[in-house]
PDB file of N, CA and C in Angstrom:
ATOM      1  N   UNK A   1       6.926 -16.992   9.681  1.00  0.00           N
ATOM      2  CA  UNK A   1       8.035 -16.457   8.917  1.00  0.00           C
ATOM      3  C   UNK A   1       7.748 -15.001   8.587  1.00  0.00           C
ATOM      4  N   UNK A   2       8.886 -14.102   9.054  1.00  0.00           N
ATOM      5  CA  UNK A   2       8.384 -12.669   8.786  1.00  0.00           C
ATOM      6  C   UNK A   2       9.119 -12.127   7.565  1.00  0.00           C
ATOM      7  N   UNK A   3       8.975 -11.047   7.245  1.00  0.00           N
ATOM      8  CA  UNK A   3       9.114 -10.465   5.792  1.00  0.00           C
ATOM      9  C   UNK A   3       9.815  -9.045   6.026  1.00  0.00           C
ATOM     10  N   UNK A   4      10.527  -8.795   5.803  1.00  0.00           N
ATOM     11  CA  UNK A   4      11.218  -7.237   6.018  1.00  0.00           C
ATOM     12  C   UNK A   4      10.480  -6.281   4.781  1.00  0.00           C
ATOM     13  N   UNK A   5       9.954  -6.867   3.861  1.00  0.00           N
ATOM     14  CA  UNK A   5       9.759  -6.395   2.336  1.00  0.00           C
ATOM     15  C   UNK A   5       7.903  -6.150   3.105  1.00  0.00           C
ATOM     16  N   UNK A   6       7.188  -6.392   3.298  1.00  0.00           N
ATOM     17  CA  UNK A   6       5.551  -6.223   3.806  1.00  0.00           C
ATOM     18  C   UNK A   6       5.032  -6.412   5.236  1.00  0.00           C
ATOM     19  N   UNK A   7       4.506  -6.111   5.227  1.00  0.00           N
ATOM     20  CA  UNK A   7       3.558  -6.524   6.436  1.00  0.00           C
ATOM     21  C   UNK A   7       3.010  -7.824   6.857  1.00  0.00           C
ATOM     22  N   UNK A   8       3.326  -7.801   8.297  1.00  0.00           N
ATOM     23  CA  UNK A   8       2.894  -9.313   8.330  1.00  0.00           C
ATOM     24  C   UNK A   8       1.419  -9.352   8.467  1.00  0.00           C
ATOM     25  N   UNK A   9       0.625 -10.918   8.708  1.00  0.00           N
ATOM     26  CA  UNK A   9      -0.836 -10.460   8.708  1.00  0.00           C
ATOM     27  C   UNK A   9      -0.827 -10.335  10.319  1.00  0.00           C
ATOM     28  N   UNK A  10      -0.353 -10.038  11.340  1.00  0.00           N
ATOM     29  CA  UNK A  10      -0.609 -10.036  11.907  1.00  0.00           C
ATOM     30  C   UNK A  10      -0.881  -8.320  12.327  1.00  0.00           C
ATOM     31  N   UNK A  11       0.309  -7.449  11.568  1.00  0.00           N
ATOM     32  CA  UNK A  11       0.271  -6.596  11.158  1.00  0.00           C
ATOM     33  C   UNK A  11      -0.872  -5.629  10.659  1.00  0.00           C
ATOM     34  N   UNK A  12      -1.140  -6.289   9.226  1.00  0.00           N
ATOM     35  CA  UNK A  12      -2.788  -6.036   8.451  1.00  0.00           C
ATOM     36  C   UNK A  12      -3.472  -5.862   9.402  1.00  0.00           C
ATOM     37  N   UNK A  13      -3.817  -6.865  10.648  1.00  0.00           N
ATOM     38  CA  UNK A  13      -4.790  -7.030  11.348  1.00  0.00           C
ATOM     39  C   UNK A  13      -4.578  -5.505  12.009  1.00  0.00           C
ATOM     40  N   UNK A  14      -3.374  -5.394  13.010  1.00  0.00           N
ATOM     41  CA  UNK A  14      -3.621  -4.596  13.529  1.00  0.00           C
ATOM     42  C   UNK A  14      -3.973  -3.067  12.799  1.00  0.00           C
ATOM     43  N   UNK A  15      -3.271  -2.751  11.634  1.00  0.00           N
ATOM     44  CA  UNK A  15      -3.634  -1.616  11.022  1.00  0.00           C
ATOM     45  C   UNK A  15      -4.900  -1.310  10.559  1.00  0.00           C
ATOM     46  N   UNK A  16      -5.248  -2.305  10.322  1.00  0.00           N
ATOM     47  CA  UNK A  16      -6.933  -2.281   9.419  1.00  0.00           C
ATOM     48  C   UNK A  16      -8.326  -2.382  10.654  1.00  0.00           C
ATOM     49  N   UNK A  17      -7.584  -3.067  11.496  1.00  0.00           N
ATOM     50  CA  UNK A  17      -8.791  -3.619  12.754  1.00  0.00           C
ATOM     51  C   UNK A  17      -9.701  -4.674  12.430  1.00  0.00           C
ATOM     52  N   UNK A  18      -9.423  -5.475  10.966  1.00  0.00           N
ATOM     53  CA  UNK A  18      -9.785  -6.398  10.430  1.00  0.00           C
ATOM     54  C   UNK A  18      -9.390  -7.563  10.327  1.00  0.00           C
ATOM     55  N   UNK A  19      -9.925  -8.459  10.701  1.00  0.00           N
ATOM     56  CA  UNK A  19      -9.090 -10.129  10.323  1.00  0.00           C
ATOM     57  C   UNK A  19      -9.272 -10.783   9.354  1.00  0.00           C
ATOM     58  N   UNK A  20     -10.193 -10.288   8.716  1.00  0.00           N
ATOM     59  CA  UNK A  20     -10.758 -11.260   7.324  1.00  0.00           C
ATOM     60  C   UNK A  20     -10.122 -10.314   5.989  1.00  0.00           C
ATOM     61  N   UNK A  21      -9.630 -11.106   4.938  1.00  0.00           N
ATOM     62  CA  UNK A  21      -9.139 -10.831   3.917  1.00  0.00           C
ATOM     63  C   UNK A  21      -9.583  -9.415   3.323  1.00  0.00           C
ATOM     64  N   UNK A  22     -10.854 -10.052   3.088  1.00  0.00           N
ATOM     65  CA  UNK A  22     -11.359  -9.278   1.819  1.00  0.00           C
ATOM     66  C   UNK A  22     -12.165  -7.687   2.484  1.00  0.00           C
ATOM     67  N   UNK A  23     -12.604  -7.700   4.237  1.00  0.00           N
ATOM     68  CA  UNK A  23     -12.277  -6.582   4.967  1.00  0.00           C
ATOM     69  C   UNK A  23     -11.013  -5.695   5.144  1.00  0.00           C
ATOM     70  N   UNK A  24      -9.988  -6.096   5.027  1.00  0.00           N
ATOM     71  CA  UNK A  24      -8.677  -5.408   5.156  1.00  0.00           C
ATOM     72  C   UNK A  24      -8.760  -4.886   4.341  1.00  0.00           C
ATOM     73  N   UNK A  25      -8.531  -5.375   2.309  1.00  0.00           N
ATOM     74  CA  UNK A  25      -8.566  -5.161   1.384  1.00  0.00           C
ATOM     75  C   UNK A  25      -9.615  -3.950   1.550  1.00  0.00           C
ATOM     76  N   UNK A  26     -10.918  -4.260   1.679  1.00  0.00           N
ATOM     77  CA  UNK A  26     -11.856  -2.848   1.535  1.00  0.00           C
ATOM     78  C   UNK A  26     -11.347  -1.718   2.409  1.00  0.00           C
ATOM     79  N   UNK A  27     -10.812  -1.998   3.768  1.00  0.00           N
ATOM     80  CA  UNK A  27     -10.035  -0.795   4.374  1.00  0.00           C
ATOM     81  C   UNK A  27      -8.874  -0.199   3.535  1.00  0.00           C
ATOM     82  N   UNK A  28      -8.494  -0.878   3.044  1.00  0.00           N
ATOM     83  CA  UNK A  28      -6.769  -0.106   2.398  1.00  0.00           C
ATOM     84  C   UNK A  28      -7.411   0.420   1.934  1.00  0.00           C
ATOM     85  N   UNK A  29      -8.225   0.080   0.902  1.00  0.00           N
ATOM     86  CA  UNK A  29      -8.737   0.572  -1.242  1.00  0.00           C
ATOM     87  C   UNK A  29      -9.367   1.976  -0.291  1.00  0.00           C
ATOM     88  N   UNK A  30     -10.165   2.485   0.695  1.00  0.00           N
ATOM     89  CA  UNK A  30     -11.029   3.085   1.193  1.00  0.00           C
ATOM     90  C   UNK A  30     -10.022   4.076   1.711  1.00  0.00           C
ATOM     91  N   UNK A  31      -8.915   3.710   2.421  1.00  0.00           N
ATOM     92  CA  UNK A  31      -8.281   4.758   2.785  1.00  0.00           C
ATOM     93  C   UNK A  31      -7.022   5.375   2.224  1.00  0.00           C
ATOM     94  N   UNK A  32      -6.831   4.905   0.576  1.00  0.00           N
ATOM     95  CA  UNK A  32      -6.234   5.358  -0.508  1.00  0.00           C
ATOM     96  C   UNK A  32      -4.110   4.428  -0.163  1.00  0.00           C
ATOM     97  N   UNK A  33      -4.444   3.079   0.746  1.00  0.00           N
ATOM     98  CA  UNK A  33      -3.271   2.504   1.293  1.00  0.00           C
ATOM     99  C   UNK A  33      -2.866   1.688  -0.338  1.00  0.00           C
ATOM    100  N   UNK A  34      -1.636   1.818  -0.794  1.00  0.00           N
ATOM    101  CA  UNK A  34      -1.373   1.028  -2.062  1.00  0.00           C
ATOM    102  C   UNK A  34      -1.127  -0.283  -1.845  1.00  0.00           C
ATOM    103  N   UNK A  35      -1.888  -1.335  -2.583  1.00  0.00           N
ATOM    104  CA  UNK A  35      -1.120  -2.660  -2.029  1.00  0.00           C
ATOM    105  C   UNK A  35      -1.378  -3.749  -3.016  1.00  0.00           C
ATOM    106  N   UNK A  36      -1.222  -4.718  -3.069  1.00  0.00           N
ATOM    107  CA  UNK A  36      -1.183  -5.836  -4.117  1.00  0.00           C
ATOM    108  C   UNK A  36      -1.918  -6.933  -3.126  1.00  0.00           C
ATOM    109  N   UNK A  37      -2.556  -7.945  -4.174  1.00  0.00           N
ATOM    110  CA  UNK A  37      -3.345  -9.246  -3.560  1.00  0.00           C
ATOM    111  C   UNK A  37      -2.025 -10.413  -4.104  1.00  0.00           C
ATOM    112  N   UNK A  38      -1.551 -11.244  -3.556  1.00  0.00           N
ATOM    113  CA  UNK A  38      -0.953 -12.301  -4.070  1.00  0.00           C
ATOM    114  C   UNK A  38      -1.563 -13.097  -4.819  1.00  0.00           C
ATOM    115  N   UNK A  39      -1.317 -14.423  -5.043  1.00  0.00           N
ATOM    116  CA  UNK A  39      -2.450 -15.025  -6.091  1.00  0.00           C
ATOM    117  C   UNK A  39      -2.731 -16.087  -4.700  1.00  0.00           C
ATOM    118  N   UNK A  40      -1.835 -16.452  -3.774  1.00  0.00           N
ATOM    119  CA  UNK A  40      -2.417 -16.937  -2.411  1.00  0.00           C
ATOM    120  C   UNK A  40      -3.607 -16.061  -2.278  1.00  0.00           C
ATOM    121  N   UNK A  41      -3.765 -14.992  -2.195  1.00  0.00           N
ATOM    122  CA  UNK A  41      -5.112 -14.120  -1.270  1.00  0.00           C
ATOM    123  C   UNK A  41      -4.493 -12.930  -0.348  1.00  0.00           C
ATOM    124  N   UNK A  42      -3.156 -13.334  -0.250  1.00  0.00           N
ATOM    125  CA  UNK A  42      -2.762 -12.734   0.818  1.00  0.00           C
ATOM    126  C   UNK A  42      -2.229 -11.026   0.029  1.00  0.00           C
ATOM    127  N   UNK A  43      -2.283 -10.564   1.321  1.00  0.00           N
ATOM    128  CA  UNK A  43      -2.274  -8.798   1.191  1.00  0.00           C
ATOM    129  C   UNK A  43      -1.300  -8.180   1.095  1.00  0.00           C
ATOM    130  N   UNK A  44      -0.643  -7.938  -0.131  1.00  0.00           N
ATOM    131  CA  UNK A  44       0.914  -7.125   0.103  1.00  0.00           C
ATOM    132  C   UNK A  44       0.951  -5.723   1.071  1.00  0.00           C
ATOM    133  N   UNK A  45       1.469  -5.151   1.541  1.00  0.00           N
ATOM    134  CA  UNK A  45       1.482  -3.393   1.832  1.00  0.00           C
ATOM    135  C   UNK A  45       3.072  -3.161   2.348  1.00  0.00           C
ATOM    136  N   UNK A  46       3.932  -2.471   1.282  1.00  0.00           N
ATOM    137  CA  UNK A  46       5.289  -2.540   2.154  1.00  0.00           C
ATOM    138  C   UNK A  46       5.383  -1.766   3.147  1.00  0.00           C
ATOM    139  N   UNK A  47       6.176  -2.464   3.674  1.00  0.00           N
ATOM    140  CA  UNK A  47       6.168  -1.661   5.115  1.00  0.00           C
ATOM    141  C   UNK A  47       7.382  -0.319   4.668  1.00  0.00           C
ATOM    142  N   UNK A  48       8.114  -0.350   3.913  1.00  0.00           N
ATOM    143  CA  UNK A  48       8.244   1.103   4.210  1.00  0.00           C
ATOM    144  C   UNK A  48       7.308   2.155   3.559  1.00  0.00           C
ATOM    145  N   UNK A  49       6.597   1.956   2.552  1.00  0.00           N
ATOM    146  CA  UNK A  49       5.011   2.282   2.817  1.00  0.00           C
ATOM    147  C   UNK A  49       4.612   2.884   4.274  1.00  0.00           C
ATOM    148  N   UNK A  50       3.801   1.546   4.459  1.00  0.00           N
ATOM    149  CA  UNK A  50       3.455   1.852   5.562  1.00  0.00           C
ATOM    150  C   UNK A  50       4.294   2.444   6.875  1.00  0.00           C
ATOM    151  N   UNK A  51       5.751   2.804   6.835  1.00  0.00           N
ATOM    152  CA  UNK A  51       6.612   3.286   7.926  1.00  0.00           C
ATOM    153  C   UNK A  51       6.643   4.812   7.386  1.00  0.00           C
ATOM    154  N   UNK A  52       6.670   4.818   6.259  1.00  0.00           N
ATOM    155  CA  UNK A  52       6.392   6.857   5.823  1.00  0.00           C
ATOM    156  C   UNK A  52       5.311   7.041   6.423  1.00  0.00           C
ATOM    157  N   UNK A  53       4.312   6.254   5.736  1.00  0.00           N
ATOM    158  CA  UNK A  53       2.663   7.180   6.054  1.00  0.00           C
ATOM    159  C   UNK A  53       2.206   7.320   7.717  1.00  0.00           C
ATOM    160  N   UNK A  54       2.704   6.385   8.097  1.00  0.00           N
ATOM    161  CA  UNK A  54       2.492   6.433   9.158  1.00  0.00           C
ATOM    162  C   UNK A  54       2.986   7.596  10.685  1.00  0.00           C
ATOM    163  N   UNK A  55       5.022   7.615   9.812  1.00  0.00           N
ATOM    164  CA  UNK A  55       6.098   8.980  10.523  1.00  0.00           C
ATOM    165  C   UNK A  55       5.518  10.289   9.755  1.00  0.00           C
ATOM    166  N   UNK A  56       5.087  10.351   8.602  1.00  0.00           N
ATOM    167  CA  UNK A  56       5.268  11.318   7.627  1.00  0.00           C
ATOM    168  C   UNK A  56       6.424  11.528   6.913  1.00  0.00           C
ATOM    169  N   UNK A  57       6.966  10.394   6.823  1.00  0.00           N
ATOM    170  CA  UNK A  57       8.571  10.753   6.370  1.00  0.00           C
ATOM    171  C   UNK A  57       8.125  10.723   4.837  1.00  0.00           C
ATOM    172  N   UNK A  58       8.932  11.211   3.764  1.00  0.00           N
ATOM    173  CA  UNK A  58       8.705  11.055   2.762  1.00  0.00           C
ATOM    174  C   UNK A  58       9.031   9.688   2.001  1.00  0.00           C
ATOM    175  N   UNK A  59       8.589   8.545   1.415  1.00  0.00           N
ATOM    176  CA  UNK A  59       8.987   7.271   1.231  1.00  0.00           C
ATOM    177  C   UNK A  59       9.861   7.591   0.022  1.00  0.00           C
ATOM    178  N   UNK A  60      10.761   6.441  -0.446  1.00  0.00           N
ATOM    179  CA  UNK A  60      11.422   6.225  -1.898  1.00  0.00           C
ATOM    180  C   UNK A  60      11.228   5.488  -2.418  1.00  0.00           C
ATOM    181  N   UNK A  61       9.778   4.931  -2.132  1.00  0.00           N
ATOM    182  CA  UNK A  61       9.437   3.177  -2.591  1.00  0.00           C
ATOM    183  C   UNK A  61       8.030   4.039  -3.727  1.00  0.00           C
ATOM    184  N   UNK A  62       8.535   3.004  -4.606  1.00  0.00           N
ATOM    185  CA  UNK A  62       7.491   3.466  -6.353  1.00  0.00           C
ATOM    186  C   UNK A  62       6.328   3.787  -5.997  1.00  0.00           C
ATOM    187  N   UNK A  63       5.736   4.037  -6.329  1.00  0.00           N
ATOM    188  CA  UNK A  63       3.845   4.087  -6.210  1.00  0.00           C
ATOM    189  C   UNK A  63       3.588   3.459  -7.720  1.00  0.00           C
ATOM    190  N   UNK A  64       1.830   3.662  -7.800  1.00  0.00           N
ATOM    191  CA  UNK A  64       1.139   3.437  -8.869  1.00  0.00           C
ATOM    192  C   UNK A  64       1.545   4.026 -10.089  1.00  0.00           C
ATOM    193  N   UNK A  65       1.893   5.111  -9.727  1.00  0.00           N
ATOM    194  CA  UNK A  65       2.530   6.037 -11.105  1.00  0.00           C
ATOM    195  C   UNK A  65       3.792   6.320 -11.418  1.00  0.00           C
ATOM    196  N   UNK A  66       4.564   4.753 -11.025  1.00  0.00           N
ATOM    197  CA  UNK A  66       5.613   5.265 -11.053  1.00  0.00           C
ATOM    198  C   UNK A  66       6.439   5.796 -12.435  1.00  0.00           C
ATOM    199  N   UNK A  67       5.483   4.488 -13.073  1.00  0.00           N
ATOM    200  CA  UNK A  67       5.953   4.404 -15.002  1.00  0.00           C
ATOM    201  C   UNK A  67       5.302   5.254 -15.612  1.00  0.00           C
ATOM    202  N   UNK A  68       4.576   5.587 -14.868  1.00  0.00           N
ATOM    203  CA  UNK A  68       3.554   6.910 -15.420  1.00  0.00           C
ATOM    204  C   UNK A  68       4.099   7.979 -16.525  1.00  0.00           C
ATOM    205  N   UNK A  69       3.600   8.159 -17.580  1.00  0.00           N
ATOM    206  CA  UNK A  69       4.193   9.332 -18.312  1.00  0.00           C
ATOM    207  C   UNK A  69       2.936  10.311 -18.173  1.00  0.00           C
ATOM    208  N   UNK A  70       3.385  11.691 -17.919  1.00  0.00           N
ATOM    209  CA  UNK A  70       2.342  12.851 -17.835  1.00  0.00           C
ATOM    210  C   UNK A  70       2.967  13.526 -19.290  1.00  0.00           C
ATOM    211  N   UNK A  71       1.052  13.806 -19.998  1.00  0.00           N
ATOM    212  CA  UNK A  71       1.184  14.811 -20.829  1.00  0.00           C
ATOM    213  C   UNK A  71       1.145  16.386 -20.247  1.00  0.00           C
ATOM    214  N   UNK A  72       1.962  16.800 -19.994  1.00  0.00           N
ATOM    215  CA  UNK A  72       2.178  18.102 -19.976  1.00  0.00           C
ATOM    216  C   UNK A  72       1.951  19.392 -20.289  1.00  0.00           C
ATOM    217  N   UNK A  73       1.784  19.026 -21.460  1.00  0.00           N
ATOM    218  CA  UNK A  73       1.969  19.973 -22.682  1.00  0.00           C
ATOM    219  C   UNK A  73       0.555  19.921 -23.301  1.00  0.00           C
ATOM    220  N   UNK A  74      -0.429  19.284 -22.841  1.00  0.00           N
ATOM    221  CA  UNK A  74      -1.745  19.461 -22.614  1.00  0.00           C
ATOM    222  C   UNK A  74      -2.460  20.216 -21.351  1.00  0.00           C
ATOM    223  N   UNK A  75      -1.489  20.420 -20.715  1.00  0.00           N
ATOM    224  CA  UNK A  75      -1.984  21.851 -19.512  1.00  0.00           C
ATOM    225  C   UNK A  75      -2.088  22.833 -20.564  1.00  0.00           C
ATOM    226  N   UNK A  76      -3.386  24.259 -20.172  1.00  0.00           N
ATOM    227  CA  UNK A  76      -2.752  25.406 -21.059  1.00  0.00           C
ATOM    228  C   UNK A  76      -1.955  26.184 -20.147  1.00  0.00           C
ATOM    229  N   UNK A  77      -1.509  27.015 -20.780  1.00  0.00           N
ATOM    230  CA  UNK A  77      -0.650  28.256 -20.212  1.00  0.00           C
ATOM    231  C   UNK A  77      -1.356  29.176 -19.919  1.00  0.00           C
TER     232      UNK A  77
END
């Protein structure tokens, strides 16, 4: 069953060059790829994620910071 929303593992495999879980996982975290663990084990990475980084297109999908508030006004001038 495939997923329009992530990557399949067949996918993972090929991007990472890894077949085992917790190898993939150390490839993403290593090459700064954003992604989530399910509580299965299994490896989120959206693919339009992964379809920017890959074209260079610029993505519209959230990151880590998305809720992020920056203090600002702690830069000096």
């Amino acid at each position: 069953m495939g997923s329009d929303t992530y990557l399949s593992t067949a996918e993972l495999r090929e991007l990472t060059g890894c077949a085992h879980r917790r190898r993939q996982q150390a490839w993403l975290t290593a090459q700064g790829w954003p992604h989530a663990v399910a509580e299965t084990g299994h490896i989120r990475v959206l693919r339009e994620y992964w379809h920017a980084r890959m074209t260079g297109a610029k993505s519209t999908a959230p990151t880590v910071h998305a809720g992020t508030k920056h203090n600002f006004s702690a830069i000096a001038a």
